[in-house]
Protein backbone atom coordinates (compact mmCIF):
# COMPACT_ATOMS: atom_id res chain seq x y z
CA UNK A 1 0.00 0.00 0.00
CA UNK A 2 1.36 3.24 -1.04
CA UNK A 3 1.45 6.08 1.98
CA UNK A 4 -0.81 8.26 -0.21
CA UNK A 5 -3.46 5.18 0.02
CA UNK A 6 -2.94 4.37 3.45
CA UNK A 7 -3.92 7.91 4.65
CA UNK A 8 -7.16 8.01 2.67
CA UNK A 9 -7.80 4.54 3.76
CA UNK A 10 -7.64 5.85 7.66
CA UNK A 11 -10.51 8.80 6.51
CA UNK A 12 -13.26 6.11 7.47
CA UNK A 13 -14.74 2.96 7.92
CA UNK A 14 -15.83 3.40 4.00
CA UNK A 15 -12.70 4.05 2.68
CA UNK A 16 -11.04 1.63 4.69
CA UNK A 17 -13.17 -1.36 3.44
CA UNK A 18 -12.91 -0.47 0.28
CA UNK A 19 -9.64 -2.58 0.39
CA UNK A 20 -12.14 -5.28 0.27
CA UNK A 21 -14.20 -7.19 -1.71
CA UNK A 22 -18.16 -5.56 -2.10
CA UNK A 23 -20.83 -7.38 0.03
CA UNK A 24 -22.55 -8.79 -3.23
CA UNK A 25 -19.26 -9.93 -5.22
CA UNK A 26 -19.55 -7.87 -7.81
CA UNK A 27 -16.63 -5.09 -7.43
CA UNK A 28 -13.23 -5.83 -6.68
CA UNK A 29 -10.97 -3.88 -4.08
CA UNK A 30 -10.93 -0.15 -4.53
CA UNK A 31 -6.32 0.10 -4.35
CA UNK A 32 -7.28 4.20 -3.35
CA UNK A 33 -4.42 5.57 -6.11
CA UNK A 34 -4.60 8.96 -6.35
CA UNK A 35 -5.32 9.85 -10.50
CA UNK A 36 -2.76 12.04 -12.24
CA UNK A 37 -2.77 16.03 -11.47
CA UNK A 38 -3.33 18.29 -14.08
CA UNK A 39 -0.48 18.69 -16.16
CA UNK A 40 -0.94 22.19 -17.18
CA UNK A 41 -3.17 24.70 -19.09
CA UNK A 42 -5.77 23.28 -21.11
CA UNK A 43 -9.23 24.37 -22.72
CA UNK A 44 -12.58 22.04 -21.95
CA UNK A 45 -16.22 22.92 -22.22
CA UNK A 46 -17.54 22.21 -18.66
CA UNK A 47 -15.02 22.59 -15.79
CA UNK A 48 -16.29 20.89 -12.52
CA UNK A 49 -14.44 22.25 -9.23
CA UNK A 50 -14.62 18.89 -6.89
CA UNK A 51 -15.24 15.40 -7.44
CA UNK A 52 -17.65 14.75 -4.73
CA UNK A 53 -21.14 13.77 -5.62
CA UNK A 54 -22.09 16.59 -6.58
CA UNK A 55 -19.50 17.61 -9.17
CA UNK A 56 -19.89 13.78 -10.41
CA UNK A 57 -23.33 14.26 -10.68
CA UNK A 58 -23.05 17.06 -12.49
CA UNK A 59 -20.69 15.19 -15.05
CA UNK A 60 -22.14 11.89 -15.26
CA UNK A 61 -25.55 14.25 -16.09
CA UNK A 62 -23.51 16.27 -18.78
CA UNK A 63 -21.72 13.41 -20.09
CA UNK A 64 -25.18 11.26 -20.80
CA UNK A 65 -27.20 14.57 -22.35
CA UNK A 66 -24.01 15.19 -24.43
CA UNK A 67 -21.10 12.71 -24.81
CA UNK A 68 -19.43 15.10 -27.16
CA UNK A 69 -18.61 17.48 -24.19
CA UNK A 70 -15.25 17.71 -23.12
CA UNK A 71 -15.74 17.63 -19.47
CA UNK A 72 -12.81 18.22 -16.66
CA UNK A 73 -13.15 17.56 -12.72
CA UNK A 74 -10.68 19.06 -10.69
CA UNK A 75 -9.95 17.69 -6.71
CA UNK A 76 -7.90 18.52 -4.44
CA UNK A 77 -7.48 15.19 -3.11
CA UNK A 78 -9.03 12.16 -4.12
CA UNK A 79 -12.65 11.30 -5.25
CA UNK A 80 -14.65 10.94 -2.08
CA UNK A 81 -12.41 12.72 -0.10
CA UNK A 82 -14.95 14.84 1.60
CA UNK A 83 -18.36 14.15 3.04
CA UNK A 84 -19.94 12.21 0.01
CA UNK A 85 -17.21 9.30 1.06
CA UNK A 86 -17.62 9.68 4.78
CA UNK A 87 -20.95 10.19 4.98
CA UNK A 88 -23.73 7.83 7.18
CA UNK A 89 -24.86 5.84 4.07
CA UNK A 90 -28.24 7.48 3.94
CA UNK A 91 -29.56 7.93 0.42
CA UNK A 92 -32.16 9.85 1.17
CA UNK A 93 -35.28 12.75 0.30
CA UNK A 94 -34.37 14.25 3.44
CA UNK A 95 -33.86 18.13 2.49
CA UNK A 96 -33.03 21.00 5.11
CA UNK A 97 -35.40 22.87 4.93
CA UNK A 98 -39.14 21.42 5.65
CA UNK A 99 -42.10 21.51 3.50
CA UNK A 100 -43.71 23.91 5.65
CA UNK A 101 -41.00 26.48 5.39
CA UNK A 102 -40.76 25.66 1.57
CA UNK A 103 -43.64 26.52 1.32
CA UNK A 104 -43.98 29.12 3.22
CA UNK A 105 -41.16 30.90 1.14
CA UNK A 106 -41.49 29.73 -2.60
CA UNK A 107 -45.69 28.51 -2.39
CA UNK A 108 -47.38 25.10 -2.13
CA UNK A 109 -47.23 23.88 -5.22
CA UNK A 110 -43.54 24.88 -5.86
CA UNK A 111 -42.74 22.82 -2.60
CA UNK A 112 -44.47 20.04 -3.16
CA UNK A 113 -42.72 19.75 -6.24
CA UNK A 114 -39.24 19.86 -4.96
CA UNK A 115 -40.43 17.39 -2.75
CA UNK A 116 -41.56 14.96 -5.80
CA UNK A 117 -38.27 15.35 -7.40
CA UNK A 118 -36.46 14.58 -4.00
CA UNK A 119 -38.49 11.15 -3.66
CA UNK A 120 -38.04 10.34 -7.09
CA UNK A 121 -34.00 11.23 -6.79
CA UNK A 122 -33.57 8.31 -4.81
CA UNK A 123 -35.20 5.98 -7.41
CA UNK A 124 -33.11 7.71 -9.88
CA UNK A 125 -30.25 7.30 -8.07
CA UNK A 126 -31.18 3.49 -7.46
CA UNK A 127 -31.17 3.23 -11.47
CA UNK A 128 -27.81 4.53 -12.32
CA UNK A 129 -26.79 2.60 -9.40
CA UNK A 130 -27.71 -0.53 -11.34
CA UNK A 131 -27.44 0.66 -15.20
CA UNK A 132 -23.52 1.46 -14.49
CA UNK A 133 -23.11 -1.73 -11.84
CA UNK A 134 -21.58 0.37 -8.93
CA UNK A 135 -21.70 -2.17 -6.18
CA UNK A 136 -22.53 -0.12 -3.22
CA UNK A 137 -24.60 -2.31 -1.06
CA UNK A 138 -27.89 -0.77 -2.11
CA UNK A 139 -30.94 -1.58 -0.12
CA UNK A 140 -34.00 0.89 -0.38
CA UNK A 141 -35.60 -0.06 2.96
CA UNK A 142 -36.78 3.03 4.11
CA UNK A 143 -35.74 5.44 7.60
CA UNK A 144 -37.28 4.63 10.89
CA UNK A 145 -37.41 7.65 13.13
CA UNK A 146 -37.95 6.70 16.95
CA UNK A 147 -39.54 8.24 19.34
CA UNK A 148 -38.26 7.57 22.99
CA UNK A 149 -39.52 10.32 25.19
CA UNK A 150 -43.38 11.51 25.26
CA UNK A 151 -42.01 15.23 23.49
CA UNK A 152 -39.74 12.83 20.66
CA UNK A 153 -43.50 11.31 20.36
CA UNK A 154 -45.45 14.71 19.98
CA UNK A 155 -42.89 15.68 17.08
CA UNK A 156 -43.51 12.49 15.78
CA UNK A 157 -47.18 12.94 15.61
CA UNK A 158 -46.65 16.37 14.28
CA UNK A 159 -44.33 15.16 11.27
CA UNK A 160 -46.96 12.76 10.31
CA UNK A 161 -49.32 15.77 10.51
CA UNK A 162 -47.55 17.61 8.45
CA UNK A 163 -47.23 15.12 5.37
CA UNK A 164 -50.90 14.46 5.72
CA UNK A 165 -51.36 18.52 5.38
CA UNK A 166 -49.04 18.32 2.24
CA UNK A 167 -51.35 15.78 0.32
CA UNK A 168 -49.17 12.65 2.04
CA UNK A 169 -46.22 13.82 -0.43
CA UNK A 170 -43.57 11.71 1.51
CA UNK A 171 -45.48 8.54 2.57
CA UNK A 172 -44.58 8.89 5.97
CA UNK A 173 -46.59 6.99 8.45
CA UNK A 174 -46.78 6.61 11.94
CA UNK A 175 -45.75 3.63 13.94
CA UNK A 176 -46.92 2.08 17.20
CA UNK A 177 -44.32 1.43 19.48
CA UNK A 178 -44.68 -2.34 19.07
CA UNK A 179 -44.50 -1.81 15.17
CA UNK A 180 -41.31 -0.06 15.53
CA UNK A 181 -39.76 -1.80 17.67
CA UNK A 182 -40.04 -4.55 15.11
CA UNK A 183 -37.98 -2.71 12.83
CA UNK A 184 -35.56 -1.46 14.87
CA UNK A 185 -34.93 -3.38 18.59
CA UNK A 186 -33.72 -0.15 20.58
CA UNK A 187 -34.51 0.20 24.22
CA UNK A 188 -37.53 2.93 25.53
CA UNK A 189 -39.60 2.98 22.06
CA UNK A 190 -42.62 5.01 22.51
CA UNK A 191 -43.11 4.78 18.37
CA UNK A 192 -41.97 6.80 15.81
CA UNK A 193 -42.47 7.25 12.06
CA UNK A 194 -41.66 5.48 8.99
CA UNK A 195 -39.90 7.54 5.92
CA UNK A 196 -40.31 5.22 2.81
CA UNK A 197 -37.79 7.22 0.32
CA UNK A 198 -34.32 6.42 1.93
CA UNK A 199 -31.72 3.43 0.75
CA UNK A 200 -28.99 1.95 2.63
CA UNK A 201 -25.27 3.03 0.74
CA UNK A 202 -21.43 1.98 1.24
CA UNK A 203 -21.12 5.88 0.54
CA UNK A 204 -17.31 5.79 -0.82
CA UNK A 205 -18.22 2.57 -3.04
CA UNK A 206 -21.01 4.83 -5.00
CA UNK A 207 -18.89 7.98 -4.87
CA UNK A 208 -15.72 6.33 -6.33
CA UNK A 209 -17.84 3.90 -8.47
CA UNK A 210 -19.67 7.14 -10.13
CA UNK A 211 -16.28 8.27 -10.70
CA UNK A 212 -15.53 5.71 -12.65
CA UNK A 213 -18.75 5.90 -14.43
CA UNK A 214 -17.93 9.39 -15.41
CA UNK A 215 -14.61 8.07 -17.10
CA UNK A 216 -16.20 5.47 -19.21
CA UNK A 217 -18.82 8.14 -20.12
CA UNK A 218 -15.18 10.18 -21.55
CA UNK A 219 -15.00 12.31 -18.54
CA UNK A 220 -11.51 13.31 -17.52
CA UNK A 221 -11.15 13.39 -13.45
CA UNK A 222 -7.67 15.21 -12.37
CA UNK A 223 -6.91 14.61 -8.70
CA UNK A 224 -4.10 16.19 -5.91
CA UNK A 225 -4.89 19.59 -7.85
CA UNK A 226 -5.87 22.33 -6.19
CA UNK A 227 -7.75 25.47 -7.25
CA UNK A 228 -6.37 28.97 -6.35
CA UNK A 229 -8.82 30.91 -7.65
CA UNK A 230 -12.24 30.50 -9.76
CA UNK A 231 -12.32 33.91 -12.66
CA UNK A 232 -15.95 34.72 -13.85
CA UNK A 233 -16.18 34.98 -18.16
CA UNK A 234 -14.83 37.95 -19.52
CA UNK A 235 -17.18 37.45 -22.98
CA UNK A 236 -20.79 36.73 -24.07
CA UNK A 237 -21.67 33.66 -24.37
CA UNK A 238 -21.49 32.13 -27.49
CA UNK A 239 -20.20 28.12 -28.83
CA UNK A 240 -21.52 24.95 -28.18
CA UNK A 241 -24.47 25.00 -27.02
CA UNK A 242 -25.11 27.74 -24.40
CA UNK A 243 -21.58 27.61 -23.35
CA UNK A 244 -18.95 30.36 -24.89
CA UNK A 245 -15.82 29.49 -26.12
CA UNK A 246 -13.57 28.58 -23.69
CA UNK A 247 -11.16 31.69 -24.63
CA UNK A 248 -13.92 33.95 -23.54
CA UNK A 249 -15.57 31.71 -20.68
CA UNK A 250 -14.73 31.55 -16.86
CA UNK A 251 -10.99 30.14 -15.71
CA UNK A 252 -10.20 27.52 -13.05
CA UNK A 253 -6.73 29.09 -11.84
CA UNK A 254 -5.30 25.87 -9.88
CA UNK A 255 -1.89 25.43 -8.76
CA UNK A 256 -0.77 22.88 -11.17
CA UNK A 257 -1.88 25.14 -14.60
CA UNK A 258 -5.13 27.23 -15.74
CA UNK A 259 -7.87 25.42 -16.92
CA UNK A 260 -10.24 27.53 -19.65
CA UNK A 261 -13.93 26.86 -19.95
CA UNK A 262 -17.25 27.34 -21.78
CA UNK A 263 -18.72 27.11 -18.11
CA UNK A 264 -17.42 26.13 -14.29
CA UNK A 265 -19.61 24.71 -11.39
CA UNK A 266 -18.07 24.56 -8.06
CA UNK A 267 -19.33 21.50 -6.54
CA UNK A 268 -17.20 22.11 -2.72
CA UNK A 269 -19.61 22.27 -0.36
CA UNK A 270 -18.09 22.41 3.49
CA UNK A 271 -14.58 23.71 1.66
CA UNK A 272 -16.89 26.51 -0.36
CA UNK A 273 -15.66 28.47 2.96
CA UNK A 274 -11.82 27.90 1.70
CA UNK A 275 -12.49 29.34 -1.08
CA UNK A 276 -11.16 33.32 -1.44
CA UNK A 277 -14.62 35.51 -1.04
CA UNK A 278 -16.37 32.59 0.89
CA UNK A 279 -15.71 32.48 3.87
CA UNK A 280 -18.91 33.67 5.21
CA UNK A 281 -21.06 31.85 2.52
CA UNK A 282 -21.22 28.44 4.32
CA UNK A 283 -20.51 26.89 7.94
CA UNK A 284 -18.31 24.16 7.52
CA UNK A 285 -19.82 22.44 10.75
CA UNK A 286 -17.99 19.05 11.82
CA UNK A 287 -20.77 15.63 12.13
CA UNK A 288 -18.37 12.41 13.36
CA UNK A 289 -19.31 8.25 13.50
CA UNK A 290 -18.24 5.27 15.05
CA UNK A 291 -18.45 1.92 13.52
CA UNK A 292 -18.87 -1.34 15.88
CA UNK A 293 -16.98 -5.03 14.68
CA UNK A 294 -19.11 -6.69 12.62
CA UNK A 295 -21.81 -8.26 14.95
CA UNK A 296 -23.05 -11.48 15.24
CA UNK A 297 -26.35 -13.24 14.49
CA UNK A 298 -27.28 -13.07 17.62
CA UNK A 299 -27.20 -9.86 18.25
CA UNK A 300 -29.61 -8.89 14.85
CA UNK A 301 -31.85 -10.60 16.11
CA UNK A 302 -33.34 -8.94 18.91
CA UNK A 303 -31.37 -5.50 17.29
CA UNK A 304 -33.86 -5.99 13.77
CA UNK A 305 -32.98 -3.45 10.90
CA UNK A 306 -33.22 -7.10 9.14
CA UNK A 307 -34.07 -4.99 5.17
CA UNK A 308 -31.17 -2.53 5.45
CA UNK A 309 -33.27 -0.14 7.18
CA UNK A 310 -31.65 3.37 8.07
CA UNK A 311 -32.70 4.80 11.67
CA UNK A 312 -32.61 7.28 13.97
CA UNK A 313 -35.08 9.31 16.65
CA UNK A 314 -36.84 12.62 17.07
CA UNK A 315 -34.38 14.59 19.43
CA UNK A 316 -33.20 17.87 18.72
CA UNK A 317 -29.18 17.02 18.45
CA UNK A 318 -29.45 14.81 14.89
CA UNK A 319 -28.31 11.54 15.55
CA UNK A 320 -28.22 8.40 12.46
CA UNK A 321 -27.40 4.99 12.00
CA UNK A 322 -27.57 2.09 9.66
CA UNK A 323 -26.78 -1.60 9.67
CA UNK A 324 -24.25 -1.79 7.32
CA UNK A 325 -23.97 -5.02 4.62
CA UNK A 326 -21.29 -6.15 6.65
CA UNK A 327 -23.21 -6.55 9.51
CA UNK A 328 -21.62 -3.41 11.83
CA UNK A 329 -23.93 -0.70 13.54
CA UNK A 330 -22.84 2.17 11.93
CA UNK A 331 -23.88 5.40 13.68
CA UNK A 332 -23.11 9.24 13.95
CA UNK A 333 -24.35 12.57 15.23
CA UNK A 334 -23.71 16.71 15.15
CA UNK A 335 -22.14 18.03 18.61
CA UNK A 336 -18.67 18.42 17.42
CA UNK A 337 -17.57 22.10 17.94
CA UNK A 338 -17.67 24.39 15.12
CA UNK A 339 -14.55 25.95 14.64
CA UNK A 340 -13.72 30.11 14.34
CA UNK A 341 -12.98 31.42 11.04
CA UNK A 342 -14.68 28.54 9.09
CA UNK A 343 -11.69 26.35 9.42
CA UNK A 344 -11.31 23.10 8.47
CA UNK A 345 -8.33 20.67 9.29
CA UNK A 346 -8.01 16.92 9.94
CA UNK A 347 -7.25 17.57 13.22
CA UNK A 348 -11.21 18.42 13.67
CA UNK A 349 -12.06 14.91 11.99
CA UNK A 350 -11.42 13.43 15.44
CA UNK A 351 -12.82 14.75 18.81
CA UNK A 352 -12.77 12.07 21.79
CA UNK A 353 -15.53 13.92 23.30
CA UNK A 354 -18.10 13.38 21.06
CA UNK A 355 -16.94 9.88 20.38
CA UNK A 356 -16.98 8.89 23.93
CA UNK A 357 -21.05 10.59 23.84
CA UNK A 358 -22.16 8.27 20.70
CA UNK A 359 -20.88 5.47 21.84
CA UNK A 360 -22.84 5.93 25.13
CA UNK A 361 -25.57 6.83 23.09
CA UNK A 362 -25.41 3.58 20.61
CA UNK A 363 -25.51 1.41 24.44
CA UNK A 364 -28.22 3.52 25.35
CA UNK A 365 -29.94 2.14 22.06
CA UNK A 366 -28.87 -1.23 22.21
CA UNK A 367 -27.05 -2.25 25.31
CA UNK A 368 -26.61 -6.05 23.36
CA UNK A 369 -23.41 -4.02 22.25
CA UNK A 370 -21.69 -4.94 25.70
CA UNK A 371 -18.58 -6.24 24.80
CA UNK A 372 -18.06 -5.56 21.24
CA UNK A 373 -15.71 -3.51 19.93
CA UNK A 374 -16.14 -0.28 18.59
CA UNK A 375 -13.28 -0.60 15.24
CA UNK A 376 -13.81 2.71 13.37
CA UNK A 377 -13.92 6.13 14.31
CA UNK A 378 -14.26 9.73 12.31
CA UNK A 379 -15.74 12.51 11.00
CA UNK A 380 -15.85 15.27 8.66
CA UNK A 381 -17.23 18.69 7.56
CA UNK A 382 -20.41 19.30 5.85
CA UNK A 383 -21.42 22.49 4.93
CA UNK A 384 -24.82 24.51 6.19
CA UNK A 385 -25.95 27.71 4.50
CA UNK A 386 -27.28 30.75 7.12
CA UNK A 387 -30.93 30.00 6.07
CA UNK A 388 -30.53 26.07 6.06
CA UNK A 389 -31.54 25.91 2.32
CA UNK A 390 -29.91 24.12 -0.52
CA UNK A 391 -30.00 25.64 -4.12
CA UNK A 392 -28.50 25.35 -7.01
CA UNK A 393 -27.96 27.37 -9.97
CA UNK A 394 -25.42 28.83 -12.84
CA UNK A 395 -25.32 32.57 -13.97
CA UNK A 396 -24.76 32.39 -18.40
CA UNK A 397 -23.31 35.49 -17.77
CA UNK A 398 -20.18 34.51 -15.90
CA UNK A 399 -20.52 31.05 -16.98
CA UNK A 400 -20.09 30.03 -13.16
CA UNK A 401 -22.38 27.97 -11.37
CA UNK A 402 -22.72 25.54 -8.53
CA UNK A 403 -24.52 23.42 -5.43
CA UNK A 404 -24.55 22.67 -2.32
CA UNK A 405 -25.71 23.73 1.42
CA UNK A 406 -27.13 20.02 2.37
CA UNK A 407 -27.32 20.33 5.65
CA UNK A 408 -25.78 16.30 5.51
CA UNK A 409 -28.31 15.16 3.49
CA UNK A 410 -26.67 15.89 0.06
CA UNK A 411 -26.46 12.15 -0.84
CA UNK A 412 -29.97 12.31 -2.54
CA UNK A 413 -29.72 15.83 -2.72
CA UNK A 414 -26.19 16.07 -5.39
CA UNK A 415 -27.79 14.10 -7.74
CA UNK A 416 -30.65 16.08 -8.22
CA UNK A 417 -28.32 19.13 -8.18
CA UNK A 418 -26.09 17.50 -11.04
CA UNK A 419 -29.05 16.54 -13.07
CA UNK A 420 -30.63 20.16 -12.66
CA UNK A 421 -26.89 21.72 -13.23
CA UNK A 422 -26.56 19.85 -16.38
CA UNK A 423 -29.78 21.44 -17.36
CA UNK A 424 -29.23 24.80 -16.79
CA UNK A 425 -25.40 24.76 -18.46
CA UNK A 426 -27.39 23.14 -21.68
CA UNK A 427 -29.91 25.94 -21.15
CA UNK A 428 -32.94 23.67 -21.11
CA UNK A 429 -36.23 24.71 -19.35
CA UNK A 430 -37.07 21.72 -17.81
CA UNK A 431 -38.94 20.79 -14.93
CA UNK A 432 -35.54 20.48 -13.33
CA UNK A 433 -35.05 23.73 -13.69
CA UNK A 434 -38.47 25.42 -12.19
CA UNK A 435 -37.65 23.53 -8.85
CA UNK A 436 -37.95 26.86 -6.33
CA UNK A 437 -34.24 26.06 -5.45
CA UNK A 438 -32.69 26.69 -8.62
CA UNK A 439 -31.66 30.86 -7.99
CA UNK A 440 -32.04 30.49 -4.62
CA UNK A 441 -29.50 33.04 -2.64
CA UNK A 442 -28.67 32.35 1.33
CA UNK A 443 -27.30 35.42 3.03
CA UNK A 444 -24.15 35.27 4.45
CA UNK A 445 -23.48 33.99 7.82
CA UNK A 446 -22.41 36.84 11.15
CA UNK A 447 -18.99 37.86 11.05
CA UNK A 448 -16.73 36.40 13.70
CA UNK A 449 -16.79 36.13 16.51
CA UNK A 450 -20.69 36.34 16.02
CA UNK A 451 -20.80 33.26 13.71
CA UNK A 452 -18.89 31.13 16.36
CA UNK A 453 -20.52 32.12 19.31
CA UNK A 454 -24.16 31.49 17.75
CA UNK A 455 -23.73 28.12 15.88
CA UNK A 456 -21.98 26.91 19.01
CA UNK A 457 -24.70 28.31 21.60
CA UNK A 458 -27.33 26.59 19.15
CA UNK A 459 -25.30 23.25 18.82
CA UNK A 460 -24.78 23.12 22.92
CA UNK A 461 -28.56 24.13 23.45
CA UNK A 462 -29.95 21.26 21.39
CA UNK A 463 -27.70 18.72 23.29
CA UNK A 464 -29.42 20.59 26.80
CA UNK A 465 -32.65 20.39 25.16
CA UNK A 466 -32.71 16.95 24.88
CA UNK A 467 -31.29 16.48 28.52
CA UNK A 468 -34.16 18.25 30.08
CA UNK A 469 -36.86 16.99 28.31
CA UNK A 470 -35.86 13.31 29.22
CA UNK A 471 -35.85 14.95 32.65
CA UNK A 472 -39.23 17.33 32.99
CA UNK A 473 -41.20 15.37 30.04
CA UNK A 474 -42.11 18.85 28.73
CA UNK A 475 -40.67 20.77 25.79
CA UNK A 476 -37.75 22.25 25.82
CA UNK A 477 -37.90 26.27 25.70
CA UNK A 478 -34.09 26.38 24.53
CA UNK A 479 -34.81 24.31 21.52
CA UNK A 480 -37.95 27.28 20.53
CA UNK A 481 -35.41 30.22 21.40
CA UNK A 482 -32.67 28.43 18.92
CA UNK A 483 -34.83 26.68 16.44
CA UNK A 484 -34.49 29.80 13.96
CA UNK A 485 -30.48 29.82 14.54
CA UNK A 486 -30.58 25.92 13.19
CA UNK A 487 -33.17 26.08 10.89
CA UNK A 488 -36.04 24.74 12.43
């Protein structure tokens, strides 16, 4: 193993068994080589700033509209480095902002069709899945959300409420604590809901399978290059399609040579904020895992999740968790400290703190785990907009263009984005492209040290909120005073 491998290998459990044979046979070991760097200046058509799953997306999308395009993704690192390889494995509808506020900003009908194309991303996503044979344990099986105090029950109730309101848009229905504990054998079940649109993912196997996808499509993917600066067209557009020729169009200025486009997208989520200018435009804000050994028979049994089902509970501080294909509990949360000036470093990808809390958390769940062994642990940033709203969207004018602001649910989320990016570069009018997130601005978070005290006062009242209303059974007025500050 090469040191460069062995690093990305230690970014988490994903990447690490990715050294191994898939679950179903059908993909070999992932060997984690970094691809070539850019070797210097060079003109394409469509320039994608970060192979995540959103800039992948975005190409695979471009790529299969057009295979004539001459399409370039830049990274910094690997593909999967960030988020969309470290993430919980939840292919999901889940969006940041609720239906209710959606539509509350954009109109009903406008939000009850972004929430169509959500559920039908994950069927989409399901179908590329299998058309290109990325073997990333897929199981479409569905979120359980728990409740386990009477208040995680009232929100419970409420959620169901509000789908019923929104003509029953997400299918979610409400469970009986019996029924629920038959899907998912945690301790203290009161009930809880059932979300049908979510699938079970090895989230590095689809990000660095799609990858691979976007090469056989003629995609070119340039890794360990990093972008210095991102310079807006200086022409009208004109060329191929909507795009101008890349002389006039927008430049990718990276530190390996200049890259010249008809059109960019930044696809960079979390690192948006490294970016010069950006700083303020998202909160890079730190969620971390543990893994358990792979657990035996036994154990499944009374623990359930026996179709792949994703879970977690109604509490304020998000929590998540999956069985994985390998049979580990797999399981994560936010309360990880968000860190002054937007920074983002390694060092944050590990705090013992929070690792030492979800672990006593995953006991509380399912004290069966006595005396197994808890084999994986990280983290990561993910990036959150001041408004807690995705969008998407690309300016002909500058030729730039970009997604992002999931909130951590951008695994369902980047493919929609790449599908409705493709769409807008191509300048169709589609219904892609009417979605009321496509143009939609977030303003800029506080300036220090405003944006650091608030998003940790929120984070550290949601963990107290909890506390006291497993204590006092009542609501919790810290999580209404802060519910604006996290989007609620």
């Amino acid at each position: 193993m090469t040191p460069a491998a062995d690093r990305y290998r230690r970014l988490s459990l994903w990447h690490d068994t990715l050294g191994t044979d898939s679950a179903d046979g059908t993909d070999g070991p992932d060997p984690l080589i970094p691809r070539p760097a850019l070797d210097g200046d060079t003109d394409v058509d469509v320039c994608i700033v970060g192979a995540g799953l959103t800039g992948l997306w975005s190409a695979h999308s471009l790529l299969r509209a057009d295979p004539g395009l001459r399409v370039l993704v830049v990274e910094a690192e690997i593909a999967g480095f960030g988020a969309s390889g470290r993430n919980g494995g939840w292919c999901s509808a889940l969006f940041p902002t609720s239906v209710t506020a959606l539509a509350r900003r954009h109109g009903r009908e406008p939000a009850l069709a972004l929430r169509r194309a959500m559920n039908d991303t994950v069927t989409e996503v399901g179908r590329v899945v299998a058309d290109e044979r990325i073997a990333c344990d897929w199981a479409r099986a569905g979120t359980v959300l728990l409740a386990r105090t009477p208040q995680q029950a009232v929100r419970a109730r409420a959620v169901h409420a509000e789908d019923v309101a929104f003509d029953g848009v997400d299918g979610v229905q409400p469970l009986s604590a019996d029924e629920a504990r038959a899907r998912v054998g945690a301790t203290e079940v009161l009930g809880g809901t059932f979300h049908p649109h979510t699938a079970r993912v090895h989230p590095a196997r689809l990000v660095r399978g799609l990858a691979r996808a976007v090469e056989r499509r003629g995609g070119r993917i340039v890794e360990g290059t990093r972008v210095r600066e991102i310079v807006p067209s200086r022409g009208p557009a004109r060329g191929r399609a909507s795009l101008p020729d890349p002389g006039d169009g927008p430049e990718v200025r990276t530190d390996r040579g200049t890259v010249r486009a008809g059109a960019v997208l930044r696809a960079t989520e979390a690192w948006t904020a490294t970016l010069p200018g950006s700083t303020r435009a998202i909160a890079p804000v730190y969620s971390l895992m543990i893994a358990t050994e792979p657990l035996p028979d036994d154990f499944w049994r009374t623990a359930g999740l026996a179709r792949g089902e994703t879970f977690a509970d109604h509490r304020h501080l998000v929590v998540y968790g999956q069985r994985s294909a390998d049979g580990r509990l797999v399981f994560g949360g936010r309360g990880a400290p968000y860190h002054f000036g937007s920074r983002i470093s390694p060092a944050f990808d590990r705090a013992p703190r929070v690792f030492t809390g979800l672990t006593a958390t995953l006991h509380e769940l399912f004290p069966g785990l006595a005396g197994y062994r808890i084999s994986h642990l990280w983290g990561g940033p993910l990036g959150v907009p001041r408004d807690w709203h995705a969008s998407v969207g690309f300016d002909p004018a500058t030729g730039l263009g970009g997604a992002g602001g999931y909130v951590g649910d951008g695994v369902g989320s980047a493919n929609l984005a790449g599908r409705t990016l493709a769409d807008l570069v191509l300048g169709r009018d589609t219904e892609l492209t009417r979605l009321p997130w496509v143009g939609h601005r977030s303003p800029v978070w506080e300036p220090e040290p405003l944006r650091w005290l608030g998003i940790n006062a929120g984070l550290r009242a949601m963990s107290w909120a909890d506390a006291e209303e497993r204590v006092t059974g009542r609501a919790s007025i810290l999580a209404r005073l802060f519910a604006p500050m996290l989007g609620h």
